[in-house]
C-alpha atoms as a PDB file:
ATOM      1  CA  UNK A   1     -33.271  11.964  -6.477  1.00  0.00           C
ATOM      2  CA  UNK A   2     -31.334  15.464  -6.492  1.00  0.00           C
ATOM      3  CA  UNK A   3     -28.414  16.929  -5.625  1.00  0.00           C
ATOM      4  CA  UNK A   4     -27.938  20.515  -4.597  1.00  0.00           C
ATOM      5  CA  UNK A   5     -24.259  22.032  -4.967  1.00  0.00           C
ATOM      6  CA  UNK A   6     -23.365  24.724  -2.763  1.00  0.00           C
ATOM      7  CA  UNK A   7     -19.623  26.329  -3.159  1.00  0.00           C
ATOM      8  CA  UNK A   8     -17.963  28.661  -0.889  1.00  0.00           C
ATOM      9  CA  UNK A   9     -15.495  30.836  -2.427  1.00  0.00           C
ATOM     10  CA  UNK A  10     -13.417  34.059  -1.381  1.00  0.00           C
ATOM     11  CA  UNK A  11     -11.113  36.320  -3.616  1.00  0.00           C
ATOM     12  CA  UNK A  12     -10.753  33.509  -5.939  1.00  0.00           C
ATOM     13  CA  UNK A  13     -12.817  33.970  -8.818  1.00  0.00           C
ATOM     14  CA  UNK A  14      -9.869  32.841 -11.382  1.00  0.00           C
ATOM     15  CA  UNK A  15     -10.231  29.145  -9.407  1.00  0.00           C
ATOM     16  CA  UNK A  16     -13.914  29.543  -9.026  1.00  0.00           C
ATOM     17  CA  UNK A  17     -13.970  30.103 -13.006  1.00  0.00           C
ATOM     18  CA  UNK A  18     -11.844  26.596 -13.284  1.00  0.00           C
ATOM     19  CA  UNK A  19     -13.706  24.737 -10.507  1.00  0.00           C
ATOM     20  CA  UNK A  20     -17.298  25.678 -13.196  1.00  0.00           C
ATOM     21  CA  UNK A  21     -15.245  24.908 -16.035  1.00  0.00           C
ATOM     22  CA  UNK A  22     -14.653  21.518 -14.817  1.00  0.00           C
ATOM     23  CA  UNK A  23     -18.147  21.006 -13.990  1.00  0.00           C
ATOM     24  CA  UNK A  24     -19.396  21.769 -17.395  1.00  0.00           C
ATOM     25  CA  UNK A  25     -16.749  19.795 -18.596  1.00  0.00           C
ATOM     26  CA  UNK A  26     -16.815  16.528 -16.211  1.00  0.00           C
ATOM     27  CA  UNK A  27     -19.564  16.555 -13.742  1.00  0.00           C
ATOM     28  CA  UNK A  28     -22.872  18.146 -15.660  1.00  0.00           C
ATOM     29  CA  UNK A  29     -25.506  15.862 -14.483  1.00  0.00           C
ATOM     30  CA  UNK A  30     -23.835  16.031 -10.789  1.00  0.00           C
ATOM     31  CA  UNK A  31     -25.822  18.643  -9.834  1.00  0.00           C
ATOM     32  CA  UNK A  32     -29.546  19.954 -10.267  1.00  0.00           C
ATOM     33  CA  UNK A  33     -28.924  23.180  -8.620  1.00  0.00           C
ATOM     34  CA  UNK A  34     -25.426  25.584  -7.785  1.00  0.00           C
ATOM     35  CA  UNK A  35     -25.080  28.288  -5.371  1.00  0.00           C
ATOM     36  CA  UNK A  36     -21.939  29.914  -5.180  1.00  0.00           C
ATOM     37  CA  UNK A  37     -21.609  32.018  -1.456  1.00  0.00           C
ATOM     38  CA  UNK A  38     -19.184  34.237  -2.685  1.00  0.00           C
ATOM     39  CA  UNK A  39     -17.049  37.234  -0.411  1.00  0.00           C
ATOM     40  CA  UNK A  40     -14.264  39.711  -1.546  1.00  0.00           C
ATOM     41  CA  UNK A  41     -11.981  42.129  -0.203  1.00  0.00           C
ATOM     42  CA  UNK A  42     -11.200  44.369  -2.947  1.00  0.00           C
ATOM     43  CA  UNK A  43     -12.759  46.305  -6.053  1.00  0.00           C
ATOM     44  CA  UNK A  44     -10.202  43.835  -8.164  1.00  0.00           C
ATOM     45  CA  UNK A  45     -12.120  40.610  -6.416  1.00  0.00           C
ATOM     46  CA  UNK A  46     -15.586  41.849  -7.061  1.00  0.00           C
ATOM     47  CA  UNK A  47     -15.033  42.572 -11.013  1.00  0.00           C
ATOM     48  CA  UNK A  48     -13.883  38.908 -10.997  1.00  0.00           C
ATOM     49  CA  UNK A  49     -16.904  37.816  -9.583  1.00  0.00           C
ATOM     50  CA  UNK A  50     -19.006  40.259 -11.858  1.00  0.00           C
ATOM     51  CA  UNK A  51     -17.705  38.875 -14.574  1.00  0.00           C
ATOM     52  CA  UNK A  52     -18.300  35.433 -13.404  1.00  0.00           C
ATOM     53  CA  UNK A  53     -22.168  36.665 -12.734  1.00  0.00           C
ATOM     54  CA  UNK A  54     -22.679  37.235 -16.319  1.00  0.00           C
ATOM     55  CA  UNK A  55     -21.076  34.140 -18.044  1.00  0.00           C
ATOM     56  CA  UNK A  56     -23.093  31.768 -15.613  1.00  0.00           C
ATOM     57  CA  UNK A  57     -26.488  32.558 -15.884  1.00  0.00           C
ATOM     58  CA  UNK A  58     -28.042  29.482 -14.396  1.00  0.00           C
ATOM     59  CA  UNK A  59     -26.296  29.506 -11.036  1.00  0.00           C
ATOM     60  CA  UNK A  60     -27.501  31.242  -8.100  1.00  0.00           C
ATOM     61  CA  UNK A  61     -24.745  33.774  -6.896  1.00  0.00           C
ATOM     62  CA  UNK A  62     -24.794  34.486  -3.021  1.00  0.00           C
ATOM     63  CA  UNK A  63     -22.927  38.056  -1.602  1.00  0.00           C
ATOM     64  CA  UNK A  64     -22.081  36.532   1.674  1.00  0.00           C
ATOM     65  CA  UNK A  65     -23.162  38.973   4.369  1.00  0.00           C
ATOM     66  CA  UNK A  66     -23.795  36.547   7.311  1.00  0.00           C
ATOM     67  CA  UNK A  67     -22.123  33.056   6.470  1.00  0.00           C
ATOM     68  CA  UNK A  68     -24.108  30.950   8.799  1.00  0.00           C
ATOM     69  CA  UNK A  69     -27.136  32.434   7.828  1.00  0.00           C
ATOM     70  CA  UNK A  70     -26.023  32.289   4.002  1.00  0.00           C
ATOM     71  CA  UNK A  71     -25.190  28.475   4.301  1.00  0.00           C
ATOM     72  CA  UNK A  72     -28.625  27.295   6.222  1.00  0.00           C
ATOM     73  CA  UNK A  73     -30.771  29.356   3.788  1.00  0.00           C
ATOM     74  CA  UNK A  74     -28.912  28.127   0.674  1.00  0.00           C
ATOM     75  CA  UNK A  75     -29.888  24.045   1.665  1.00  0.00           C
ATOM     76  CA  UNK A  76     -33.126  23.296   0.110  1.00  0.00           C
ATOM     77  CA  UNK A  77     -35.154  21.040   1.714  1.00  0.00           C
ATOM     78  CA  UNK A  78     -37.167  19.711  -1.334  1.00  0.00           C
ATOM     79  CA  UNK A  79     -33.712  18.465  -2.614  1.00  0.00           C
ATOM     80  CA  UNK A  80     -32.719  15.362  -1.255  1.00  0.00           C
ATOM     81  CA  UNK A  81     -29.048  15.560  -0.609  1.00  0.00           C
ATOM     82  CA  UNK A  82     -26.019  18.252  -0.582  1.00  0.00           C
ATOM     83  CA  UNK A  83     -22.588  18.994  -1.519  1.00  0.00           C
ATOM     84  CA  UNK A  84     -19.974  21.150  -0.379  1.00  0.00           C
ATOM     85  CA  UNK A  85     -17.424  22.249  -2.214  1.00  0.00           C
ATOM     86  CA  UNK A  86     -14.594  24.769  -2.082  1.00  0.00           C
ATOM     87  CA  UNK A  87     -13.430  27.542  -5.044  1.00  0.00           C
ATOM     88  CA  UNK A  88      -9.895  25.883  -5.246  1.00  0.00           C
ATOM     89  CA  UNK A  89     -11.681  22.175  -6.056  1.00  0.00           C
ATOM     90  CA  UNK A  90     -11.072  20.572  -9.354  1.00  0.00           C
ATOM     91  CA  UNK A  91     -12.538  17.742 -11.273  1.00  0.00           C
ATOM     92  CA  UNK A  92     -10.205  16.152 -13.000  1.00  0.00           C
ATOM     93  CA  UNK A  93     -11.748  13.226 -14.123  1.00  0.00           C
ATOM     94  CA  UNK A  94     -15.371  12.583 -15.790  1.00  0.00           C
ATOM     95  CA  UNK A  95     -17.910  11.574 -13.126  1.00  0.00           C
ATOM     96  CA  UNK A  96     -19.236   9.030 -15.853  1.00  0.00           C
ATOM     97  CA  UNK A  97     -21.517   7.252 -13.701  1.00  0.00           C
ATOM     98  CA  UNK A  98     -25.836   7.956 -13.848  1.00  0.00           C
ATOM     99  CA  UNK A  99     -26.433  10.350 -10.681  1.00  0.00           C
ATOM    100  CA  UNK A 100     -29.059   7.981  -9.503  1.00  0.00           C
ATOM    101  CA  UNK A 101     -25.939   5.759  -8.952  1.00  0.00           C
ATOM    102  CA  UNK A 102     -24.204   7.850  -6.956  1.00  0.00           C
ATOM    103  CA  UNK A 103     -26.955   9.096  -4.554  1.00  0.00           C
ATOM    104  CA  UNK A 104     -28.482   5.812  -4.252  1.00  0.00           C
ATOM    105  CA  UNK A 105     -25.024   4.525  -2.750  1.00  0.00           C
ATOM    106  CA  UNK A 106     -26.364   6.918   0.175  1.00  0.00           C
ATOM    107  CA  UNK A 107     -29.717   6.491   0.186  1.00  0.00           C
ATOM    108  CA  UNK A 108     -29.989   2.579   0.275  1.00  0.00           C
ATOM    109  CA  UNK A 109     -27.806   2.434   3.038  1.00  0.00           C
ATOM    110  CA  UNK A 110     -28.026   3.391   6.542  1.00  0.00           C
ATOM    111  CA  UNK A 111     -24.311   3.243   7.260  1.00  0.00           C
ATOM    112  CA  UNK A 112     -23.128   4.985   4.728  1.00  0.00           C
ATOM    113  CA  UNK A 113     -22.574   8.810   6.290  1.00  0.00           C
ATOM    114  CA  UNK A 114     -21.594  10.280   2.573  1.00  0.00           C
ATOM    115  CA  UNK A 115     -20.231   9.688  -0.714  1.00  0.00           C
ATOM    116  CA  UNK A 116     -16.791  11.352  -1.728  1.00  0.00           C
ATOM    117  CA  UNK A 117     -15.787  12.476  -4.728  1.00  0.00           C
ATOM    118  CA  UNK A 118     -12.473  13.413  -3.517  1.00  0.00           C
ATOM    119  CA  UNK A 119     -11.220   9.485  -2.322  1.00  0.00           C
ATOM    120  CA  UNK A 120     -10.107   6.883  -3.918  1.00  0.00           C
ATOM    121  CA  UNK A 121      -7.659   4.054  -4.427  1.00  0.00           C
ATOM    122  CA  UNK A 122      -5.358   6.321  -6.136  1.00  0.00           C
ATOM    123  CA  UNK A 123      -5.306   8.322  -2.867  1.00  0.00           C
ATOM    124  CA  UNK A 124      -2.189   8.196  -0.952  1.00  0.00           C
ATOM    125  CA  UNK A 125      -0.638  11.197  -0.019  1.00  0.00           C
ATOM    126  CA  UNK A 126      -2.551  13.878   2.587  1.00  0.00           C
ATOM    127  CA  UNK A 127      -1.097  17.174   2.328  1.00  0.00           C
ATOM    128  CA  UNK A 128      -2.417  19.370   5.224  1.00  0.00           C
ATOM    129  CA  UNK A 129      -0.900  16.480   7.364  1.00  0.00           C
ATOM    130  CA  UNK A 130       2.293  16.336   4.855  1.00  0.00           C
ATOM    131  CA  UNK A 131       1.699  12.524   5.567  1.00  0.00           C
ATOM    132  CA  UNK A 132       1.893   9.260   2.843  1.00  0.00           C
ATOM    133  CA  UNK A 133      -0.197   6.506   3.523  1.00  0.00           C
ATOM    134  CA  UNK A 134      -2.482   3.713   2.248  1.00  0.00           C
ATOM    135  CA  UNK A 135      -6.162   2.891   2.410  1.00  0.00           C
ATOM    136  CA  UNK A 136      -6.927  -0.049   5.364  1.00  0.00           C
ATOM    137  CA  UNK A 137     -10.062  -2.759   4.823  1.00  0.00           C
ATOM    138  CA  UNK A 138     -12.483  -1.749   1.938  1.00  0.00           C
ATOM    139  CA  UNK A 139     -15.101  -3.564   0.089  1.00  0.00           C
ATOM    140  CA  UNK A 140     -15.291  -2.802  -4.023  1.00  0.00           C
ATOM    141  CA  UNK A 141     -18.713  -3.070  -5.666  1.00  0.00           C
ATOM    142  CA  UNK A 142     -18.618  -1.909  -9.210  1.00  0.00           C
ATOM    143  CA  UNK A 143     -17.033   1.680  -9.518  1.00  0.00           C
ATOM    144  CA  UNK A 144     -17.316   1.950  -6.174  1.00  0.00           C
ATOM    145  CA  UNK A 145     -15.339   1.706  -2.888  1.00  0.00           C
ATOM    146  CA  UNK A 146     -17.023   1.320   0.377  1.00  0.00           C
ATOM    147  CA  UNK A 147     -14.956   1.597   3.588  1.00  0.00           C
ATOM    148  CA  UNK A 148     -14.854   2.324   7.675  1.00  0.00           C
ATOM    149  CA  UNK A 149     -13.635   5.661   8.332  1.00  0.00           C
ATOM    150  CA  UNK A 150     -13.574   4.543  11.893  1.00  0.00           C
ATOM    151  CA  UNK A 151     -10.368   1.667  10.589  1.00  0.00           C
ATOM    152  CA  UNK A 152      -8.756   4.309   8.334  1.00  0.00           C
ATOM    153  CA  UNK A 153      -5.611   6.970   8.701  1.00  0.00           C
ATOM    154  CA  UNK A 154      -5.790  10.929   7.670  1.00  0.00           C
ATOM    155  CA  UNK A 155      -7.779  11.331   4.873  1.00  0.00           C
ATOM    156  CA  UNK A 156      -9.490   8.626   4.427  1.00  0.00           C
ATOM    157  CA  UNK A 157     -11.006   9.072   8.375  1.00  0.00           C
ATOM    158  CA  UNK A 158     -12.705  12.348   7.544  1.00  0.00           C
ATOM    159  CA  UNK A 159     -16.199  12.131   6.548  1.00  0.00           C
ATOM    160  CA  UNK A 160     -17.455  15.359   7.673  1.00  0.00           C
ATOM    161  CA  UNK A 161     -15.585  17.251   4.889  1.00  0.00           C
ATOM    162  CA  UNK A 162     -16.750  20.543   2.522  1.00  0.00           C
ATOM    163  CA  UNK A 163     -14.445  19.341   0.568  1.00  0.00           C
ATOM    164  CA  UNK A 164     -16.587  17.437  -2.272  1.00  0.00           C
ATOM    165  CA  UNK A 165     -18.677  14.942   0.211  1.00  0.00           C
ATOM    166  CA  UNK A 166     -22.208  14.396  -0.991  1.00  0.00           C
ATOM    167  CA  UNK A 167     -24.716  14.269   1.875  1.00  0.00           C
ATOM    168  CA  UNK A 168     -28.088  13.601   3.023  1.00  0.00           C
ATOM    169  CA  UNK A 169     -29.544  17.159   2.806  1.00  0.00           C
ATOM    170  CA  UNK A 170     -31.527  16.557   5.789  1.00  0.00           C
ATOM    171  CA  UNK A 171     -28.997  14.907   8.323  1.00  0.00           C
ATOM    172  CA  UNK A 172     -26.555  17.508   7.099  1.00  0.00           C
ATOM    173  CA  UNK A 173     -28.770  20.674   8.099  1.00  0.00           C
ATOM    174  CA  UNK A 174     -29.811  19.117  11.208  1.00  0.00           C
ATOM    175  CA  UNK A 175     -25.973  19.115  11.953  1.00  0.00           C
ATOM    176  CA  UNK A 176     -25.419  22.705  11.115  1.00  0.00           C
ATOM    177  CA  UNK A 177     -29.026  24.239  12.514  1.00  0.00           C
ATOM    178  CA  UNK A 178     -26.992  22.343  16.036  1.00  0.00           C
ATOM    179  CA  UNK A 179     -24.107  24.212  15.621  1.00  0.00           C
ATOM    180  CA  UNK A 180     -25.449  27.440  15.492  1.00  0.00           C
ATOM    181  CA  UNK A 181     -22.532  29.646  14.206  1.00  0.00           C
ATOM    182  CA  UNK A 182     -19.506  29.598  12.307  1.00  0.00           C
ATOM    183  CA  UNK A 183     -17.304  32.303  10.194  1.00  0.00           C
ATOM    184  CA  UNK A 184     -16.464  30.678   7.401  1.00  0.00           C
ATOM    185  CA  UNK A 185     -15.489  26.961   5.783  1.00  0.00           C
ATOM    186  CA  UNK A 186     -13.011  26.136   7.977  1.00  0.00           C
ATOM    187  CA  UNK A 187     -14.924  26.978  11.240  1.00  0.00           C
ATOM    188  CA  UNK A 188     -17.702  25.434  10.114  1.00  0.00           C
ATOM    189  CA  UNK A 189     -15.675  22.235   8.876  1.00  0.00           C
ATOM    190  CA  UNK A 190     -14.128  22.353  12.286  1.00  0.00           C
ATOM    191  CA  UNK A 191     -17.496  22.613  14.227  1.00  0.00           C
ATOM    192  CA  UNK A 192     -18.654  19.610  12.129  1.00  0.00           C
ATOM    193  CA  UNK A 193     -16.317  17.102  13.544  1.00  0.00           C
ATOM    194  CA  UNK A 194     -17.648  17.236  16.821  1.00  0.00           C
ATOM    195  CA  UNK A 195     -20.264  15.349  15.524  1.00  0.00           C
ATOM    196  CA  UNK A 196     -18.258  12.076  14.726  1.00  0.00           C
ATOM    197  CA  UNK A 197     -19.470  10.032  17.631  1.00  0.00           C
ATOM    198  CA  UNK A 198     -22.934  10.224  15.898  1.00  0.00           C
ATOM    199  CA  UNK A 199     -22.865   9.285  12.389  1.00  0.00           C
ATOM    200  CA  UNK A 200     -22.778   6.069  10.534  1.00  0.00           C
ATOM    201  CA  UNK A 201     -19.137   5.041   9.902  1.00  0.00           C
ATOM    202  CA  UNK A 202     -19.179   4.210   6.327  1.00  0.00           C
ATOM    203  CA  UNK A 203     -17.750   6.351   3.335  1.00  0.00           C
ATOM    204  CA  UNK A 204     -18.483   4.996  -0.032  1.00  0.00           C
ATOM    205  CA  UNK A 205     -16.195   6.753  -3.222  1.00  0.00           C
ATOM    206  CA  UNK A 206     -15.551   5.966  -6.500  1.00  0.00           C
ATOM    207  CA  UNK A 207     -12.186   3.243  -7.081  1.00  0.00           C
ATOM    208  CA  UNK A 208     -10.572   6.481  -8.693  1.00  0.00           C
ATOM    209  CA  UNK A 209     -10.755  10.097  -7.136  1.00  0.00           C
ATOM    210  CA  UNK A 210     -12.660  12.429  -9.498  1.00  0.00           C
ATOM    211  CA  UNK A 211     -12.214  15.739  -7.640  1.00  0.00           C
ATOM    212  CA  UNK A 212      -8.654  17.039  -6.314  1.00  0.00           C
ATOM    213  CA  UNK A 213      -7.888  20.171  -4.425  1.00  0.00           C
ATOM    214  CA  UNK A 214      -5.396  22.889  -5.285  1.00  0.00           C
ATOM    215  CA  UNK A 215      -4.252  24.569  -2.254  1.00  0.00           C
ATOM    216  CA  UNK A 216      -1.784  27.121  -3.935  1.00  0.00           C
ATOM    217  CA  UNK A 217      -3.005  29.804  -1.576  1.00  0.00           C
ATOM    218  CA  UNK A 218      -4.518  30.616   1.539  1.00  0.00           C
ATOM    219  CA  UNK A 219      -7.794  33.236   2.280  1.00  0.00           C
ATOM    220  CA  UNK A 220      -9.249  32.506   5.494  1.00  0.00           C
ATOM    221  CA  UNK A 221      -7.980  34.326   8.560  1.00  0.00           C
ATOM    222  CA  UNK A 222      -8.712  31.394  11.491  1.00  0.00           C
ATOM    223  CA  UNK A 223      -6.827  28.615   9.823  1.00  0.00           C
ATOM    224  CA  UNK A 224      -2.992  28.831   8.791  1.00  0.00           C
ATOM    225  CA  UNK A 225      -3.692  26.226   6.186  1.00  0.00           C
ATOM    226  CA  UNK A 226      -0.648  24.453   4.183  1.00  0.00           C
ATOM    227  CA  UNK A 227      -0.758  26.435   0.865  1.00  0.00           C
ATOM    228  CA  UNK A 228       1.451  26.079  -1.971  1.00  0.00           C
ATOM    229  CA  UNK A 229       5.137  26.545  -1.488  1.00  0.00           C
ATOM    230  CA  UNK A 230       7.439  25.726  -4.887  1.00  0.00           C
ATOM    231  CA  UNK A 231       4.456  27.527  -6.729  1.00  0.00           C
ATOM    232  CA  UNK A 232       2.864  29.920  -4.210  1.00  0.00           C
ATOM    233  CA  UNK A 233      -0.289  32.376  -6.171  1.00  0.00           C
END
């Protein structure tokens, strides 16, 4: 089994740089392949990105010129399942566990919609909905948490993320080729929900998050996101 990594970044190539870093340093048998669909504003932006070019060879960087279009052709179908992930992600913790663990926790499953790097038991504080709260029924096998989104609160009831969920590459581009269109992350994150009445309702994660986000600042132009107030970038 295989994993393709596909990360969406804008005018961020100084949190791209640290999202890699962490990769290389926690999560380097996560993934078998990386795109990064990449999109700047400025001349300052694009040196960051050229610079980012040339230090990571084996990763396949994407000018975004039509984002739909980018995102279907970057899923390949001869790898078995897909994650999204955002420039501002983190991993924080070593992923540790085989890859065949992780994907299998998908694959042998039919009720299990993804697997999140993002969750777990640790978990208790959502910040776009400024809102603390604490996981409802799960079941613990090993390393791993298994739960109902449809029984949980906030972030723990939203499986459709592109915010480090692993997914069947298949079911996940069946999803998108359905939606025909979207601008950017957030659209297209947005779109994706409308899909909840049709998915298995299990989310299994690891007992301990492994990925955080870092939402210092704010780049889209369609979502007024919470970004980072004491510390703003």
């Amino acid at each position: 089994m295989k994993n393709k990594l596909i990360i969406f970044s804008k005018n961020r190539a100084c949190q791209l740089q640290l999202l890699l870093n962490s990769i290389d340093k926690n999560a380097i048998t996560l993934f078998d392949e990386v795109d990064v669909i990449y999109i700047y504003d400025t001349i300052e932006f694009q040196k960051g990105y050229e610079i980012l070019i040339k230090k990571y060879e084996k990763i396949n960087f994407i000018k975004e010129n039509n984002f739909y279009t980018n995102v279907l052709k970057s899923i390949n179908d001869n790898i078995e399942f897909t994650t999204f992930l955002v420039d501002d992600n983190v991993f924080y913790k070593n992923i540790g566990s085989p890859q065949f663990d992780i994907l299998n926790t998908i694959s042998s499953d039919p009720n299990v919609i993804c697997f999140s790097l993002r969750l777990g038991l640790n978990c208790n504080y959502s910040h776009p909905a400024d809102l603390h709260y604490k996981i409802g029924d799960y079941e613990i096998n090993g390393e791993f948490l298994k739960f109902n989104y449809k029984l949980q609160r906030v972030d723990f009831a939203y499986p459709l993320s592109v915010d480090g969920h692993i997914f069947n590459t298949s079911f996940i581009k069946k999803l998108i080729i359905t939606m025909r269109n979207f601008p950017n992350p957030n659209v297209m994150e947005t779109k994706l929900q409308s899909f909840l009445h049709l998915i298995p309702h299990y989310i299994v994660s690891f007992k301990e998050s492994k990925l955080v986000g870092v939402p210092v600042n704010i780049v889209n132009n369609t979502h007024q996101n919470k970004k980072g107030k004491e510390y703003p970038m």
